[in-house]
N, C-alpha and C. Protein backbone atom coordinates (compact mmCIF):
# COMPACT_ATOMS: atom_id res chain seq x y z
N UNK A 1 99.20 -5.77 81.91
CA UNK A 1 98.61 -6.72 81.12
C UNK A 1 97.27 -6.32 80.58
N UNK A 2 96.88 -5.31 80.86
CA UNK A 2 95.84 -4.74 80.27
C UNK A 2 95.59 -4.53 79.30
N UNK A 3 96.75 -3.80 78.56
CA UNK A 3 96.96 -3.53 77.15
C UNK A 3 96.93 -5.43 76.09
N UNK A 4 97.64 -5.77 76.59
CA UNK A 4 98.15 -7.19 76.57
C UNK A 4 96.54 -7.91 75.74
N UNK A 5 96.18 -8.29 76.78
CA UNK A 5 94.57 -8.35 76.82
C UNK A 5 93.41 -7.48 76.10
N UNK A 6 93.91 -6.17 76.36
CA UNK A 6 93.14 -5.46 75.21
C UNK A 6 93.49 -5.99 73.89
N UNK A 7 94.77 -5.91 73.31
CA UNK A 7 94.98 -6.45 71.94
C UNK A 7 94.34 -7.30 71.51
N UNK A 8 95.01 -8.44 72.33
CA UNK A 8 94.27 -9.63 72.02
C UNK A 8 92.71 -9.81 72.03
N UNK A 9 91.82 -9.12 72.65
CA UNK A 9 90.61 -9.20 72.69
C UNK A 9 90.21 -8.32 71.25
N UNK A 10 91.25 -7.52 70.94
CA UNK A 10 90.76 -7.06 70.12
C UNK A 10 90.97 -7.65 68.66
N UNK A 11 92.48 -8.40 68.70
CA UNK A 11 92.50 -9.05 67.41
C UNK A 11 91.71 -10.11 67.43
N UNK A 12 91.04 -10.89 68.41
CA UNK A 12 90.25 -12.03 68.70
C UNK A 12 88.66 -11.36 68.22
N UNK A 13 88.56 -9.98 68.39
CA UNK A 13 87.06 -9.70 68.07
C UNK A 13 87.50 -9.19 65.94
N UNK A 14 88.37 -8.65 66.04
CA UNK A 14 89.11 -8.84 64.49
C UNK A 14 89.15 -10.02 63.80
N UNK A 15 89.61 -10.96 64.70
CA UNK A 15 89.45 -12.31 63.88
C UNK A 15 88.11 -12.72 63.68
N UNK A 16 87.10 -12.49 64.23
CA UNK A 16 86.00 -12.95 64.63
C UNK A 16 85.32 -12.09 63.70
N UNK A 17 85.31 -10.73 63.80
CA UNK A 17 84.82 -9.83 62.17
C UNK A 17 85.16 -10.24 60.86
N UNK A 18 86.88 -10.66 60.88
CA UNK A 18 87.14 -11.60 59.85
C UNK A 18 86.30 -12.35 59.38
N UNK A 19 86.53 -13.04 60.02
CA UNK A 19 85.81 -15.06 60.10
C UNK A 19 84.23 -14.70 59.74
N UNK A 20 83.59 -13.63 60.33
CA UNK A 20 82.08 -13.69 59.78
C UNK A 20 82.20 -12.98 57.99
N UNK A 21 83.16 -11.78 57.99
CA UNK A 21 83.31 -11.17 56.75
C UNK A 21 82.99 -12.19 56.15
N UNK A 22 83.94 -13.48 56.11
CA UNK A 22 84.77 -13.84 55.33
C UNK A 22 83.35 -15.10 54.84
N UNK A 23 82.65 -15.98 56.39
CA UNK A 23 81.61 -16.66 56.12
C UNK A 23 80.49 -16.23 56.10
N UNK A 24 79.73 -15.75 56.67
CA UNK A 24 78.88 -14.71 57.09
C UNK A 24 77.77 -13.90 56.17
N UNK A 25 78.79 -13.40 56.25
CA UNK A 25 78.15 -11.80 55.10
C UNK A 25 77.96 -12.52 53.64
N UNK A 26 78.70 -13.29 53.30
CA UNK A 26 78.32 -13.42 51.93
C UNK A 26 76.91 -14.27 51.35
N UNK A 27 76.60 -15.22 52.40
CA UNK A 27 75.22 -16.03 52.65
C UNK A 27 74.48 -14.72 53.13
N UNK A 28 74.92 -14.09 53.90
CA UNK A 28 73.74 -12.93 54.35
C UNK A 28 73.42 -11.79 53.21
N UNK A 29 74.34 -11.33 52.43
CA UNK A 29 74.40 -10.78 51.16
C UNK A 29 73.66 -11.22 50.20
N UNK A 30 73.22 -12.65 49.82
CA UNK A 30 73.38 -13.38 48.82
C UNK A 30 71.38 -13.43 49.34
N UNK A 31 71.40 -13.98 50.30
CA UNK A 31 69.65 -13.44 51.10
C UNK A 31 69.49 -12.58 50.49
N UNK A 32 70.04 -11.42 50.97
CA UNK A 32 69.63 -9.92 50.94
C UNK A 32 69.32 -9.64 49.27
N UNK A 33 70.36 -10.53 48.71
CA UNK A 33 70.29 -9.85 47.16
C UNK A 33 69.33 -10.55 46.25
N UNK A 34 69.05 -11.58 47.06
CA UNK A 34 67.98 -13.11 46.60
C UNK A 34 66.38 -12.08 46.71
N UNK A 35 66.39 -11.51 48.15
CA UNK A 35 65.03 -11.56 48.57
C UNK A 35 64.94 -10.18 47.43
N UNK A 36 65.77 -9.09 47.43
CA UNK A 36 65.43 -8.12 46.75
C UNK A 36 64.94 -8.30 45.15
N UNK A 37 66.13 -8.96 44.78
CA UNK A 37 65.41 -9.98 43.12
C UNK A 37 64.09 -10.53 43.53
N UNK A 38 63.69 -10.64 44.66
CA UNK A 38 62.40 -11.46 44.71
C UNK A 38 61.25 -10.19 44.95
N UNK A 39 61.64 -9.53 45.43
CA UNK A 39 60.69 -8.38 45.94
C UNK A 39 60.39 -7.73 44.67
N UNK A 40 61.42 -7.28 43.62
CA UNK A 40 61.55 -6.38 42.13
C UNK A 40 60.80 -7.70 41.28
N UNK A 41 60.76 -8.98 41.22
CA UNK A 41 59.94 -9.38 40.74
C UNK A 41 58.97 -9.48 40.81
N UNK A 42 58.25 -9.41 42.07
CA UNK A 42 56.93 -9.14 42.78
C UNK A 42 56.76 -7.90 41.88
N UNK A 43 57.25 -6.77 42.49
CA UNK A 43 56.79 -5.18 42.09
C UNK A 43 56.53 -5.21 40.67
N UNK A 44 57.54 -6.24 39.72
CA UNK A 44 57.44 -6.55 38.47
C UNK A 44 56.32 -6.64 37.92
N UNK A 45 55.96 -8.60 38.43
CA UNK A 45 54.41 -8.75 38.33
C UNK A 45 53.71 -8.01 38.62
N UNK A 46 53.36 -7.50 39.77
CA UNK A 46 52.15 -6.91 40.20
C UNK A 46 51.94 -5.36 38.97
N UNK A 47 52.98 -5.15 38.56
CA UNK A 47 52.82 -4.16 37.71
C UNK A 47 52.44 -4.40 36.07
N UNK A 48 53.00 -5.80 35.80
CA UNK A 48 52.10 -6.50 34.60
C UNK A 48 50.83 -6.86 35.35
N UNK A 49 50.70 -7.13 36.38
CA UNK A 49 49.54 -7.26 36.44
C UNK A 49 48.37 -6.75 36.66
N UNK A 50 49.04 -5.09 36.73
CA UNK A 50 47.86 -4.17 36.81
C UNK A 50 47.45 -3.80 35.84
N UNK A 51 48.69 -3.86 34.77
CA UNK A 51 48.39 -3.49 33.28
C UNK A 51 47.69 -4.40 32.80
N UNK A 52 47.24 -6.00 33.22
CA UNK A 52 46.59 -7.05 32.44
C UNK A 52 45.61 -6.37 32.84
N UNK A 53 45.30 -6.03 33.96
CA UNK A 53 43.99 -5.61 34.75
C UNK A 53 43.38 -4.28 34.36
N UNK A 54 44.57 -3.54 33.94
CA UNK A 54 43.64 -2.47 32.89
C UNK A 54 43.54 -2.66 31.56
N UNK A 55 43.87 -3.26 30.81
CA UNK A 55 44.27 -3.92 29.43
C UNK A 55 42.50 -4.94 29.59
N UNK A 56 41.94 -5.81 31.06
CA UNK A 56 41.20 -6.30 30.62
C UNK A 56 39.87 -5.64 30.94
N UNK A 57 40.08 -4.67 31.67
CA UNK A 57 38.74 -3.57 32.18
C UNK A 57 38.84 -2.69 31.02
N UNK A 58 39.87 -2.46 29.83
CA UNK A 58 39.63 -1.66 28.92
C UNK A 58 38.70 -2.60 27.44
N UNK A 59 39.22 -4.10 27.73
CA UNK A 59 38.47 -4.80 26.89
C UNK A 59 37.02 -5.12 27.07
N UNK A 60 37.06 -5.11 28.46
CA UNK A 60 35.52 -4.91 28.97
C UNK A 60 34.61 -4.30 28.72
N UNK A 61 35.36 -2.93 29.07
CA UNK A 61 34.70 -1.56 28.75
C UNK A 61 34.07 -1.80 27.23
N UNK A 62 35.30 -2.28 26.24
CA UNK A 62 34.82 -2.21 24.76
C UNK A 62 33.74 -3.20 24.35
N UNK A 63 34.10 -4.55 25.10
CA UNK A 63 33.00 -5.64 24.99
C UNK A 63 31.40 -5.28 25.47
N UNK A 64 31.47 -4.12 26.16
CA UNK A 64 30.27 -3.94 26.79
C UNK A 64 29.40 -2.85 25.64
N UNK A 65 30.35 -2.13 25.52
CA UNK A 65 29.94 -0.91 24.23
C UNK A 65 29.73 -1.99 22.69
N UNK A 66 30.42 -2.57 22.57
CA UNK A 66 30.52 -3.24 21.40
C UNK A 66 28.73 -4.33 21.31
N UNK A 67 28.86 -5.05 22.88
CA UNK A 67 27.32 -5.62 23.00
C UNK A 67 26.01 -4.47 23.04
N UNK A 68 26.29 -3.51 23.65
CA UNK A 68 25.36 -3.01 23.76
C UNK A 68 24.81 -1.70 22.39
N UNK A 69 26.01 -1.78 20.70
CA UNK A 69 25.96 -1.22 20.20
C UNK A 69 25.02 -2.83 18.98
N UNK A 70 25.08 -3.86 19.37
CA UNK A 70 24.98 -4.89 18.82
C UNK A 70 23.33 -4.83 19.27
N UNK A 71 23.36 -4.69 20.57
CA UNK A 71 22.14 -4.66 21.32
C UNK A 71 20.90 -4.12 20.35
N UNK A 72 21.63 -2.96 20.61
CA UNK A 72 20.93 -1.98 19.50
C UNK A 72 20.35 -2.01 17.79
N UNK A 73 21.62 -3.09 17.43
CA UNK A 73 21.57 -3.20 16.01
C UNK A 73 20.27 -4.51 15.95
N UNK A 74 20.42 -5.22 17.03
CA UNK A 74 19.27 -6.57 17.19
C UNK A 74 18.14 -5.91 17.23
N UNK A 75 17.93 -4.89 18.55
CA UNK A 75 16.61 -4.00 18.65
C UNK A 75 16.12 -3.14 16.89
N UNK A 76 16.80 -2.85 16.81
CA UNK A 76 16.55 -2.50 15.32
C UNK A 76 16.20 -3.33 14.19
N UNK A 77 16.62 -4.34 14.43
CA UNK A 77 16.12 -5.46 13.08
C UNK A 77 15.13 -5.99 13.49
N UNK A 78 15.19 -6.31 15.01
CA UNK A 78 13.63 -6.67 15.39
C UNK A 78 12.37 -5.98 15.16
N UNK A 79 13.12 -4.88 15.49
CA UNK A 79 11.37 -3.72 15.04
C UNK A 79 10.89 -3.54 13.54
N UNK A 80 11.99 -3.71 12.91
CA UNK A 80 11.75 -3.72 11.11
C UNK A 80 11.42 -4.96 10.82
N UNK A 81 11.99 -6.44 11.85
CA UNK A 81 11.11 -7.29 11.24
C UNK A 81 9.54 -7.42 11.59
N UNK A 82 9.41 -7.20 12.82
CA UNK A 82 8.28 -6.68 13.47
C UNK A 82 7.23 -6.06 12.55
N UNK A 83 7.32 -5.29 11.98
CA UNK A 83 6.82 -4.07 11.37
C UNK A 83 7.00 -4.65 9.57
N UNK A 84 7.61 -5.70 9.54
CA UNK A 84 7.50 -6.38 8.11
C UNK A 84 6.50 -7.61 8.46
N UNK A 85 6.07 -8.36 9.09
CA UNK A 85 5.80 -9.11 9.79
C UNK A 85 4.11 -8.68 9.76
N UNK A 86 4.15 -7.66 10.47
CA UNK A 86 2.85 -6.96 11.02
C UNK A 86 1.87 -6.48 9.42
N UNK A 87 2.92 -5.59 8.66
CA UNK A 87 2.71 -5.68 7.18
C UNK A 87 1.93 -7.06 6.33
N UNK A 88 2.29 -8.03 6.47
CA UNK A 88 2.37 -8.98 6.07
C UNK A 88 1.31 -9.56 6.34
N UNK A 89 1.11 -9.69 7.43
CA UNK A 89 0.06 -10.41 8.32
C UNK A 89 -1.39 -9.44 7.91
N UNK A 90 -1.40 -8.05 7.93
CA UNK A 90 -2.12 -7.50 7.49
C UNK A 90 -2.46 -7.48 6.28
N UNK A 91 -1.79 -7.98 5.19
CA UNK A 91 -1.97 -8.10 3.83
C UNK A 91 -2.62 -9.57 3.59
N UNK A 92 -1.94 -10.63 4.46
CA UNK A 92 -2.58 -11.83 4.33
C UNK A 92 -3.93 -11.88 4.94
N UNK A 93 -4.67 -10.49 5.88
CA UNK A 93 -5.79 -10.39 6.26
C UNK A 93 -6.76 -9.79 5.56
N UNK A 94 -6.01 -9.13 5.06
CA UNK A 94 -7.22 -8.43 3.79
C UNK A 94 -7.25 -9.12 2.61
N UNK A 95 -6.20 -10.03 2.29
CA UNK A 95 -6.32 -11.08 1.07
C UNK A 95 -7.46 -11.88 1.44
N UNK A 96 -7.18 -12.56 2.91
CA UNK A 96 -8.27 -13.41 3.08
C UNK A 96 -9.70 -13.12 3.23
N UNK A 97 -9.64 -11.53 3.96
CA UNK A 97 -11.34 -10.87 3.62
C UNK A 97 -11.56 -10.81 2.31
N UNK A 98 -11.24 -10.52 2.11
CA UNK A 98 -11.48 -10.27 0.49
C UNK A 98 -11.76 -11.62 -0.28
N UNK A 99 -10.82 -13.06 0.26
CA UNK A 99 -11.26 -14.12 -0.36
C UNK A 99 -12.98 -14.23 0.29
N UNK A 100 -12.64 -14.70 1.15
CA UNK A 100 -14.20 -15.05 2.27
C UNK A 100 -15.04 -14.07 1.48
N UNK A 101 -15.02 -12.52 1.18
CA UNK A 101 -16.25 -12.20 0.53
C UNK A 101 -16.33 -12.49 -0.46
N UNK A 102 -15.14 -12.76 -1.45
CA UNK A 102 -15.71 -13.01 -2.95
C UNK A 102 -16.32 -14.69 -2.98
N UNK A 103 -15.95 -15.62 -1.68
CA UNK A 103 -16.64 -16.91 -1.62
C UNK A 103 -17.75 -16.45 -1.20
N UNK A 104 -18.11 -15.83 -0.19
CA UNK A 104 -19.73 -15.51 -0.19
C UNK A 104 -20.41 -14.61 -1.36
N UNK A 105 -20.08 -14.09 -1.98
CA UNK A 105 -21.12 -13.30 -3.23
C UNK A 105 -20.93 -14.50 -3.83
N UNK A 106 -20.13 -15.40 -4.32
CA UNK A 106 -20.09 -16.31 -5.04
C UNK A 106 -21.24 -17.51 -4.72
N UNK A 107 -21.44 -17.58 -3.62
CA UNK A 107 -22.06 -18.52 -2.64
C UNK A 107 -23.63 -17.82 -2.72
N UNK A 108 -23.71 -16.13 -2.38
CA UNK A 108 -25.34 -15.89 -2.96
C UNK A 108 -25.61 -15.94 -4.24
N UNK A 109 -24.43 -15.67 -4.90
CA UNK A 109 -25.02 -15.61 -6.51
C UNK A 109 -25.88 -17.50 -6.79
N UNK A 110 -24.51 -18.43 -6.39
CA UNK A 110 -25.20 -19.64 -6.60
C UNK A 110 -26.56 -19.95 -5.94
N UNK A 111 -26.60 -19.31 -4.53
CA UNK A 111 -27.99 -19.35 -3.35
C UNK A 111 -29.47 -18.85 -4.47
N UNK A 112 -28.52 -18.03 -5.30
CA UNK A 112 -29.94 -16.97 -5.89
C UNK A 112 -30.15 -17.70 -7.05
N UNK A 113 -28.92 -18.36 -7.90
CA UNK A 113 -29.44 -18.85 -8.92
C UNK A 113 -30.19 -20.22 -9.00
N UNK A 114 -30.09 -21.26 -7.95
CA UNK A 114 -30.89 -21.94 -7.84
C UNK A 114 -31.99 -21.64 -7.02
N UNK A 115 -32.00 -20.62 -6.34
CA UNK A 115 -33.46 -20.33 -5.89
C UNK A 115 -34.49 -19.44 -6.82
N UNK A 116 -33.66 -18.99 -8.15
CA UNK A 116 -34.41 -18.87 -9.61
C UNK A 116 -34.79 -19.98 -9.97
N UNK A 117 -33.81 -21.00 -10.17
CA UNK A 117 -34.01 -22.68 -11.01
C UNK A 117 -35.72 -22.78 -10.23
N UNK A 118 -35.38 -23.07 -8.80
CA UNK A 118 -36.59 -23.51 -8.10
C UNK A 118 -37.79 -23.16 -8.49
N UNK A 119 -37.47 -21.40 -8.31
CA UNK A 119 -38.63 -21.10 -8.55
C UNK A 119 -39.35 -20.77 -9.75
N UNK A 120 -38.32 -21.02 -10.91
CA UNK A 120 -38.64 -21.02 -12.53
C UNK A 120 -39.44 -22.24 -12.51
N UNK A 121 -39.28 -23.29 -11.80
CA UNK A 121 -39.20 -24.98 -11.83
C UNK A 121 -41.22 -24.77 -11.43
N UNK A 122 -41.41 -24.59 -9.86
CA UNK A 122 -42.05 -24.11 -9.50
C UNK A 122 -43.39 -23.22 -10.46
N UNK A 123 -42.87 -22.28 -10.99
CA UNK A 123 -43.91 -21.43 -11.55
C UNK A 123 -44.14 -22.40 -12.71
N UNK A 124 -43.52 -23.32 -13.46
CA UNK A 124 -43.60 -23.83 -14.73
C UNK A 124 -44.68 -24.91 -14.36
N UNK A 125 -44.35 -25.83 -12.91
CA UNK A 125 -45.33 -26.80 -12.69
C UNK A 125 -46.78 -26.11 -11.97
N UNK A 126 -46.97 -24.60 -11.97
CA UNK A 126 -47.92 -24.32 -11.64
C UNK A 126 -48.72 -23.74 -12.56
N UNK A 127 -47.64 -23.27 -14.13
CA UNK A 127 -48.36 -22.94 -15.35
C UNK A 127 -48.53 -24.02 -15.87
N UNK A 128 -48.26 -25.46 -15.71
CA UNK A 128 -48.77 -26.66 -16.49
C UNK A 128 -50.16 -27.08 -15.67
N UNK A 129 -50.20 -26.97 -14.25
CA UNK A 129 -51.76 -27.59 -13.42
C UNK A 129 -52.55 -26.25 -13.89
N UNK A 130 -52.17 -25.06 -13.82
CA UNK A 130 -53.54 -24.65 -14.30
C UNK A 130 -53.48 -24.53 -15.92
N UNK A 131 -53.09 -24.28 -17.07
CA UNK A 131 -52.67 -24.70 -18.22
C UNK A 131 -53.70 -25.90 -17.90
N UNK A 132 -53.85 -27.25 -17.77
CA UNK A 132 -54.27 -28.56 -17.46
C UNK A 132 -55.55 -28.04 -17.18
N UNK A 133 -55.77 -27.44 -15.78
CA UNK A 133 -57.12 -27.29 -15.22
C UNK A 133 -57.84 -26.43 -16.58
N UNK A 134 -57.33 -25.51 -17.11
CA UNK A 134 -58.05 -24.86 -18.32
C UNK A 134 -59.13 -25.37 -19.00
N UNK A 135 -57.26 -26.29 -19.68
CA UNK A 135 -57.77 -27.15 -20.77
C UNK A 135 -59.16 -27.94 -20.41
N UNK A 136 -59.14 -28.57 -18.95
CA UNK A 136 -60.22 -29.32 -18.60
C UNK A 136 -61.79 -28.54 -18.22
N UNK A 137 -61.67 -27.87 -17.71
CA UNK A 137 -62.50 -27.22 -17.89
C UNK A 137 -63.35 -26.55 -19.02
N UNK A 138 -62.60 -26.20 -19.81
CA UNK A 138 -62.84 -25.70 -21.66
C UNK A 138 -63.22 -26.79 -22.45
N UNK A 139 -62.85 -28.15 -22.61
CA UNK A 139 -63.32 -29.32 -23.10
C UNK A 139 -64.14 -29.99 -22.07
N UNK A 140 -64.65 -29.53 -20.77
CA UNK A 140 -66.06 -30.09 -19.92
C UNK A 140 -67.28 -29.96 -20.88
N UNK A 141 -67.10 -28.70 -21.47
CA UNK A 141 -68.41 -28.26 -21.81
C UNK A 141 -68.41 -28.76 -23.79
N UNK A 142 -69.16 -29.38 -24.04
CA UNK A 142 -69.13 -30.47 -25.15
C UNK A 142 -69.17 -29.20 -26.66
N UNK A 143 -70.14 -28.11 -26.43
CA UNK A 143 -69.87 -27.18 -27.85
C UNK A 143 -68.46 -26.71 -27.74
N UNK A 144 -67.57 -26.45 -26.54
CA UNK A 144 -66.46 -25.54 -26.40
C UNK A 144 -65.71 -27.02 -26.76
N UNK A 145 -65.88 -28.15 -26.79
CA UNK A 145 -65.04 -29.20 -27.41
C UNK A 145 -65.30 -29.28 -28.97
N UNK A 146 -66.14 -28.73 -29.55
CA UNK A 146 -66.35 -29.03 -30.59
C UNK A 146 -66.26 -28.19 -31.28
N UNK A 147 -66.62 -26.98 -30.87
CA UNK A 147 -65.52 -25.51 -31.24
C UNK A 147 -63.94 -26.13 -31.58
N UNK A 148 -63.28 -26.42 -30.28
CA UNK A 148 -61.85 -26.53 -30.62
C UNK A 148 -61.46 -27.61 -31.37
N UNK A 149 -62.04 -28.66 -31.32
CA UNK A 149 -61.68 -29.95 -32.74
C UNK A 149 -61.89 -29.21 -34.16
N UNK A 150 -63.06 -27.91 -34.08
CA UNK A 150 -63.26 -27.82 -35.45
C UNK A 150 -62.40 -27.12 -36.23
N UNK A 151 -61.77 -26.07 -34.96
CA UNK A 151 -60.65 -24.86 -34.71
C UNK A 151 -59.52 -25.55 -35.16
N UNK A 152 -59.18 -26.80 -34.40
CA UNK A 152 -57.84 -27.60 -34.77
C UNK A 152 -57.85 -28.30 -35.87
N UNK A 153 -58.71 -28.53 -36.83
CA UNK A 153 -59.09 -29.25 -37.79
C UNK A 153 -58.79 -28.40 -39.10
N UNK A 154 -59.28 -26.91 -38.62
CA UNK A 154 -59.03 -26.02 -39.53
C UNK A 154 -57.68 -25.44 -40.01
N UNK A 155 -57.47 -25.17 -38.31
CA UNK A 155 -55.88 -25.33 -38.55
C UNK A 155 -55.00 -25.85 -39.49
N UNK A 156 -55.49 -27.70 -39.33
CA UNK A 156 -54.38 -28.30 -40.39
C UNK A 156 -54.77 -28.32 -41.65
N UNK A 157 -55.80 -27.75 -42.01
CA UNK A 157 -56.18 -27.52 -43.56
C UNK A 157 -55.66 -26.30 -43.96
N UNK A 158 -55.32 -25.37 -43.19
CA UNK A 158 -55.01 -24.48 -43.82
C UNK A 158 -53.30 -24.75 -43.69
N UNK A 159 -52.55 -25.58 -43.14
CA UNK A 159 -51.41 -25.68 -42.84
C UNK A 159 -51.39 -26.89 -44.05
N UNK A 160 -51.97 -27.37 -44.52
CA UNK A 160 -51.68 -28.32 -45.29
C UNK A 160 -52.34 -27.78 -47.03
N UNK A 161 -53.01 -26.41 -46.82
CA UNK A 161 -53.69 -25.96 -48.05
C UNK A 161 -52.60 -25.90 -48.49
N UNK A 162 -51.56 -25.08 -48.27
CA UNK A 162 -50.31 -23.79 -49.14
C UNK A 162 -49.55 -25.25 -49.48
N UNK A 163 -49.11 -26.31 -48.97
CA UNK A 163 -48.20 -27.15 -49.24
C UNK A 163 -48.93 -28.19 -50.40
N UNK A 164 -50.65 -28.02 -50.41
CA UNK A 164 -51.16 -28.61 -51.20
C UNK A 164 -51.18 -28.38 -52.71
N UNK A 165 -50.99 -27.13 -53.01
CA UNK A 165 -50.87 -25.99 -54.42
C UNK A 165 -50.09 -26.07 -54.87
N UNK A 166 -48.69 -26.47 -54.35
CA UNK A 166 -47.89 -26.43 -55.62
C UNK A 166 -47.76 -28.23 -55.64
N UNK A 167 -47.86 -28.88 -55.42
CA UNK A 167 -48.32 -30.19 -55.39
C UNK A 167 -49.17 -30.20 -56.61
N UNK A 168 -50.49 -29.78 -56.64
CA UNK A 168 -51.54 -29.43 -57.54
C UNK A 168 -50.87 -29.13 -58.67
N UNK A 169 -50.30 -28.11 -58.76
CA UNK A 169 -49.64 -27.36 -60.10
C UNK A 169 -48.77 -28.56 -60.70
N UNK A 170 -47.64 -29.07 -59.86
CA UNK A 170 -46.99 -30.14 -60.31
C UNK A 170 -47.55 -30.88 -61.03
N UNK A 171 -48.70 -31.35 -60.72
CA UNK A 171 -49.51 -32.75 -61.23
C UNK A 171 -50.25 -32.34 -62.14
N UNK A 172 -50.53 -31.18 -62.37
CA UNK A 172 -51.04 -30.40 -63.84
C UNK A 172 -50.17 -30.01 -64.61
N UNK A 173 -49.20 -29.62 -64.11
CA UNK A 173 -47.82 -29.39 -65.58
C UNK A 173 -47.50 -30.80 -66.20
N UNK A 174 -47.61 -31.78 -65.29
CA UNK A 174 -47.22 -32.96 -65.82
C UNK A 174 -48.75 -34.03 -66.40
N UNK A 175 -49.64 -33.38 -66.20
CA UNK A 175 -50.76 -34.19 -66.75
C UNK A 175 -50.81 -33.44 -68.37
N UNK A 176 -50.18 -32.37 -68.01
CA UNK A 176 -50.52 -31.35 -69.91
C UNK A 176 -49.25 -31.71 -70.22
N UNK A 177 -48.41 -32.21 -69.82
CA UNK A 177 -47.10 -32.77 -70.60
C UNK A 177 -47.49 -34.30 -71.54
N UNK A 178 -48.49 -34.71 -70.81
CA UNK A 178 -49.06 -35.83 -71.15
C UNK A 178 -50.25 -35.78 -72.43
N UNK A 179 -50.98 -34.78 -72.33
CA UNK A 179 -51.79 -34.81 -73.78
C UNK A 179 -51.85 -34.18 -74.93
């Protein structure tokens, strides 16, 4: 009965290889073929995703060159505006020296010309008091007054002689028109 028993143990472990073949393996297969689709999608991603990851360290790279070529182009307009700026400021400084002095010569010329007025003003009221004191002094003394009445007297005779003559003549052409 050995044999007997062997068979049977053996078609019983046959049936039993069956029976898992048959239930078994194909859920265990179907795992196996699940997790591997799952693993190749992993390896998938992770491999787009190294390429996003160099795709965005290469945009980096360019964003950084691209700012720091920008950098450059800012540093550059700054120094030319700088330097237009500085221009400028220096031109509006020498415009304005240049105003401020031509307001001050303008400012001594006027300083000087009324301190001429003044002193034209000045010398005139000091040639009229002594002019005055002269006069008074020169008519104190009664012949030096009578000198100059006779002086001024003469004056208008002789200023009134020349205008007197042809007057004269007139009144004689017309007195011999008459006889």
């Amino acid at each position: 009965m050995e044999i007997g028993s062997y068979i049977g143990s053996l078609f019983a472990f046959a049936l039993i290889v069956a029976f898992l073949w048959w239930k078994a393996v194909p859920p265990v297969r179907k795992l196996m073929r699940e997790r591997q689709e799952e693993v190749a999608r992993q390896i998938e991603e992770a491999q787009r995703a190294h390429e996003r990851l160099a795709e965005a360290e290469r945009k980096y790279q360019d964003a950084v060159a691209e700012a720091r070529t920008e950098a450059a182009k800012i540093r550059d307009t700054a120094r030319v505006d700088a330097e237009r700026i500085r221009v400028e400021m220096q031109e509006r400084a020498e415009a304005e020296v240049t105003r401020i002095r031509q307001r001050g010569e303008e400012y001594l010329a006027t300083l000087h010309q009324q301190a001429v007025r003044e002193l034209e003003a000045h010398v005139g009221r000091l040639a009229i008091e002594l002019a005055e004191q002269l006069v008074r002094d020169h008519l104190a003394d009664s012949t030096q007054r009578a000198a100059t009445v006779d002086r001024f007297l003469g004056d208008l005779e002789g200023m009134a002689a020349p205008q007197a003559e042809p007057a004269r003549a007139a009144s004689a052409s017309v007195g011999e028109g008459e006889a």
